[in-house]
N, C-alpha and C. Protein backbone atom coordinates (compact mmCIF):
# COMPACT_ATOMS: atom_id res chain seq x y z
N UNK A 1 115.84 125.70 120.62
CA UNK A 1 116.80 125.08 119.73
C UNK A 1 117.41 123.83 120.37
N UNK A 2 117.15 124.04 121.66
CA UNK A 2 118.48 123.18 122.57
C UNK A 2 117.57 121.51 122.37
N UNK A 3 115.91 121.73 122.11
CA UNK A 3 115.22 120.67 122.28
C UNK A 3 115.46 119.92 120.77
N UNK A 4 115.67 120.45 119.39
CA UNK A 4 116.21 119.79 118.18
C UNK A 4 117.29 118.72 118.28
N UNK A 5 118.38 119.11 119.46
CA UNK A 5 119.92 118.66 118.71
C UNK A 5 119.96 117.22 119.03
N UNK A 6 118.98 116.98 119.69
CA UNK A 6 119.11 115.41 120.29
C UNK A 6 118.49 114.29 119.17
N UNK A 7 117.31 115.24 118.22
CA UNK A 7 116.68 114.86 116.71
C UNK A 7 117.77 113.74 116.07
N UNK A 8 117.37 112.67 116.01
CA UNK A 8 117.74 112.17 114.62
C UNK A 8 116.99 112.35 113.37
N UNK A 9 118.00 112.18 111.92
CA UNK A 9 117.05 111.92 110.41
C UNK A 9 116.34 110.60 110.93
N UNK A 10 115.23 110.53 110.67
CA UNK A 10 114.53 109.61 109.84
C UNK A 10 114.85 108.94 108.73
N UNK A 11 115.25 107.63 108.73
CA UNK A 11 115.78 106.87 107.40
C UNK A 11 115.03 107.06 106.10
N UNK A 12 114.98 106.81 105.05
CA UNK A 12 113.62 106.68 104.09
C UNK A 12 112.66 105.54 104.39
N UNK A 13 113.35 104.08 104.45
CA UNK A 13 112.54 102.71 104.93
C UNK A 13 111.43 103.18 105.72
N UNK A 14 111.98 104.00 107.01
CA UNK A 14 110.83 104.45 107.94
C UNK A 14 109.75 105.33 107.69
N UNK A 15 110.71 106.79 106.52
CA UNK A 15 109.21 107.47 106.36
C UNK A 15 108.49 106.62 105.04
N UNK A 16 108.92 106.10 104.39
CA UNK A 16 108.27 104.95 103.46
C UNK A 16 107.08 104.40 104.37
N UNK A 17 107.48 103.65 105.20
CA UNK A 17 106.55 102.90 106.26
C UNK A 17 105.39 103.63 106.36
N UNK A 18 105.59 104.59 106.94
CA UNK A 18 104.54 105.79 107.58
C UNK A 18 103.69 106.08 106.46
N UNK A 19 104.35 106.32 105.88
CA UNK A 19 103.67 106.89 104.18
C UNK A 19 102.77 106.01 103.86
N UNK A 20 102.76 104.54 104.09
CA UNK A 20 102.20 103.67 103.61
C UNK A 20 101.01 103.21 104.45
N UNK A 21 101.57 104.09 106.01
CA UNK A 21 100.17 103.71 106.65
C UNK A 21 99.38 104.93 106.40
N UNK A 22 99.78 106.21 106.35
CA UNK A 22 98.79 107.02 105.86
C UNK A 22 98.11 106.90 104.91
N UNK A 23 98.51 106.34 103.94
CA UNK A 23 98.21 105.80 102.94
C UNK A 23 96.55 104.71 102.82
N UNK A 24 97.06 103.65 103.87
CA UNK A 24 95.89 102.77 104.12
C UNK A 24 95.02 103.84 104.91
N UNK A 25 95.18 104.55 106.07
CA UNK A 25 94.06 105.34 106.73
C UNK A 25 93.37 106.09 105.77
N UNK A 26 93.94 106.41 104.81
CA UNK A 26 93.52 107.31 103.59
C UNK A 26 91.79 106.65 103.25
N UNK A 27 92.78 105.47 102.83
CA UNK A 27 91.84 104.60 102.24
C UNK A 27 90.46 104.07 103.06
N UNK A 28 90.67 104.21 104.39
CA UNK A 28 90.06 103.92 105.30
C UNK A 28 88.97 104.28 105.69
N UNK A 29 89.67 106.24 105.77
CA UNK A 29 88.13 107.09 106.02
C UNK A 29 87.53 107.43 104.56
N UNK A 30 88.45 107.31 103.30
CA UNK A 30 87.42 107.86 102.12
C UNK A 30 86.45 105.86 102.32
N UNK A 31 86.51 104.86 102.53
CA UNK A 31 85.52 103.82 102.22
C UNK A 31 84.55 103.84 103.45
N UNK A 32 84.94 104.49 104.84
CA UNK A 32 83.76 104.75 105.55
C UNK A 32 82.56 105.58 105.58
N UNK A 33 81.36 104.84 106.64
CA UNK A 33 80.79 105.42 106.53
C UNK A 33 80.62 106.99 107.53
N UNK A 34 80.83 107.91 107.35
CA UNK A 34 81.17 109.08 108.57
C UNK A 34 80.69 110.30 107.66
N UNK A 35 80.36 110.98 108.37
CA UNK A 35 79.67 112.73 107.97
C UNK A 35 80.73 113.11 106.66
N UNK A 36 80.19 114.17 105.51
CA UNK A 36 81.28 114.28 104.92
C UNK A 36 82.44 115.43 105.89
N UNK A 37 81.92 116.12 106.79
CA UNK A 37 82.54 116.94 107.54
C UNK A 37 83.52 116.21 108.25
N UNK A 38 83.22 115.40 108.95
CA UNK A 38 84.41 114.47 109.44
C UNK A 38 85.50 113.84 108.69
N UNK A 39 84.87 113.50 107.30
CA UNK A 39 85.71 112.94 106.46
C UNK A 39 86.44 114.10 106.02
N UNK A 40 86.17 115.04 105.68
CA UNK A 40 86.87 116.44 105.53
C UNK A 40 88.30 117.40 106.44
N UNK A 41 87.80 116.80 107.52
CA UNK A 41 88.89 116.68 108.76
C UNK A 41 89.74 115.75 108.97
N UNK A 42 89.41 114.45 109.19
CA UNK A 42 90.18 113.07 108.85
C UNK A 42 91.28 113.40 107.92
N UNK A 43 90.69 113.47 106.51
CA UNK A 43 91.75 113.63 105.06
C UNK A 43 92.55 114.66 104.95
N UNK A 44 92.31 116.20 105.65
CA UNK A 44 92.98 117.24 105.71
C UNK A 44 94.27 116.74 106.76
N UNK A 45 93.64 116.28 107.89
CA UNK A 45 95.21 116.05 109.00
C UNK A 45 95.73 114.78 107.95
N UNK A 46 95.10 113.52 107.48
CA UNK A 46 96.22 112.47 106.57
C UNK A 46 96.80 113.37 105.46
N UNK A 47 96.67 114.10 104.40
CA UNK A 47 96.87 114.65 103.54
C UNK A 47 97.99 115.39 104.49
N UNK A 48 97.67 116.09 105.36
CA UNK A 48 99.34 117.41 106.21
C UNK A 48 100.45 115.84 106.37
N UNK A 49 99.61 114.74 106.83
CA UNK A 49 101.08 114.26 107.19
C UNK A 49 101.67 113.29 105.77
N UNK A 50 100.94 113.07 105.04
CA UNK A 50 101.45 112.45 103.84
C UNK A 50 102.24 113.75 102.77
N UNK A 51 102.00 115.13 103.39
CA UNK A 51 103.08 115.98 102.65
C UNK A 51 103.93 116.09 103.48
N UNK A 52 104.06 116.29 104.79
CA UNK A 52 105.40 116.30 105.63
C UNK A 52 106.04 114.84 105.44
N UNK A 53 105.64 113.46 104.84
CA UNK A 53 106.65 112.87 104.79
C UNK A 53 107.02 112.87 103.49
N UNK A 54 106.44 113.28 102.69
CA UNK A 54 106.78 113.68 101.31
C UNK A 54 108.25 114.66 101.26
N UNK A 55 108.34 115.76 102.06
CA UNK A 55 109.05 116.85 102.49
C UNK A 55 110.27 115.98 102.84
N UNK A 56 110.01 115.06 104.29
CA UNK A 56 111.06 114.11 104.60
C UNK A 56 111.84 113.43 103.41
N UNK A 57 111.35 112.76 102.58
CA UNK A 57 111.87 112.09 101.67
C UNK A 57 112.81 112.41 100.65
N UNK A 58 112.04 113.53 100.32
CA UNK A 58 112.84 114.68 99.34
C UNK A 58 113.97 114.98 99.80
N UNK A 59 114.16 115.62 101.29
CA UNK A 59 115.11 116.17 102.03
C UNK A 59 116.67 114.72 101.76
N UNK A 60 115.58 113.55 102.50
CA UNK A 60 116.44 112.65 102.62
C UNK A 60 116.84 112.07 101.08
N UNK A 61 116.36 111.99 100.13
CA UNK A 61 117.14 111.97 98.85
C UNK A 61 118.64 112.91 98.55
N UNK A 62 118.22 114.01 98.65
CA UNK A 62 118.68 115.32 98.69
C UNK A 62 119.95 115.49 98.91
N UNK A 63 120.03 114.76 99.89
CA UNK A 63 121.22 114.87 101.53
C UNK A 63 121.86 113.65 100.78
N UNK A 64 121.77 112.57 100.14
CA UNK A 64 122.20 111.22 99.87
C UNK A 64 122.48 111.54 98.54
N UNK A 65 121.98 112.34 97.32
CA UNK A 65 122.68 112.68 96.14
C UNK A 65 123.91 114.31 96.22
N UNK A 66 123.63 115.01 97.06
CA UNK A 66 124.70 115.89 97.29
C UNK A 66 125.50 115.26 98.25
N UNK A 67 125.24 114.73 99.10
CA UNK A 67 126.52 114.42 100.77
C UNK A 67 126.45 112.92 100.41
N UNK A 68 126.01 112.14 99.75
CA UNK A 68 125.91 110.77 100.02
C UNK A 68 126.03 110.03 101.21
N UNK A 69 125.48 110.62 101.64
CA UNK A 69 125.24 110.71 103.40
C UNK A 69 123.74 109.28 103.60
């Protein structure tokens, strides 16, 4: 627990950012040329992190329409 408290939020601008590069890598490995197995692996780890910043975002809406924080 003791390793969390030092955590800051993440702004939205930033997970926006991120979002947007997962976004292009997205785009990246579905236009390459690579095994579909690789591409299958590639898109599964972009896809986990384009829902964890999805998760982020939500949270951080969330927190800014209840706490206006």
């Amino acid at each position: 627990m003791a390793h969390y408290q030092g955590v800051k939020q993440s702004t939205v601008p930033t997970l926006l950012a991120h979002k947007s590069d997962a976004l292009e890598m997205y785009k990246v490995v579905t236009c390459s040329q690579v095994s579909p197995a690789e591409q299958d692996i590639l898109l599964g780890y972009i896809n986990q992190t384009i829902y964890a910043l999805d998760d982020g975002l939500r949270f951080n809406v969330k927190q800014l329409l209840v706490y206006g924080v």
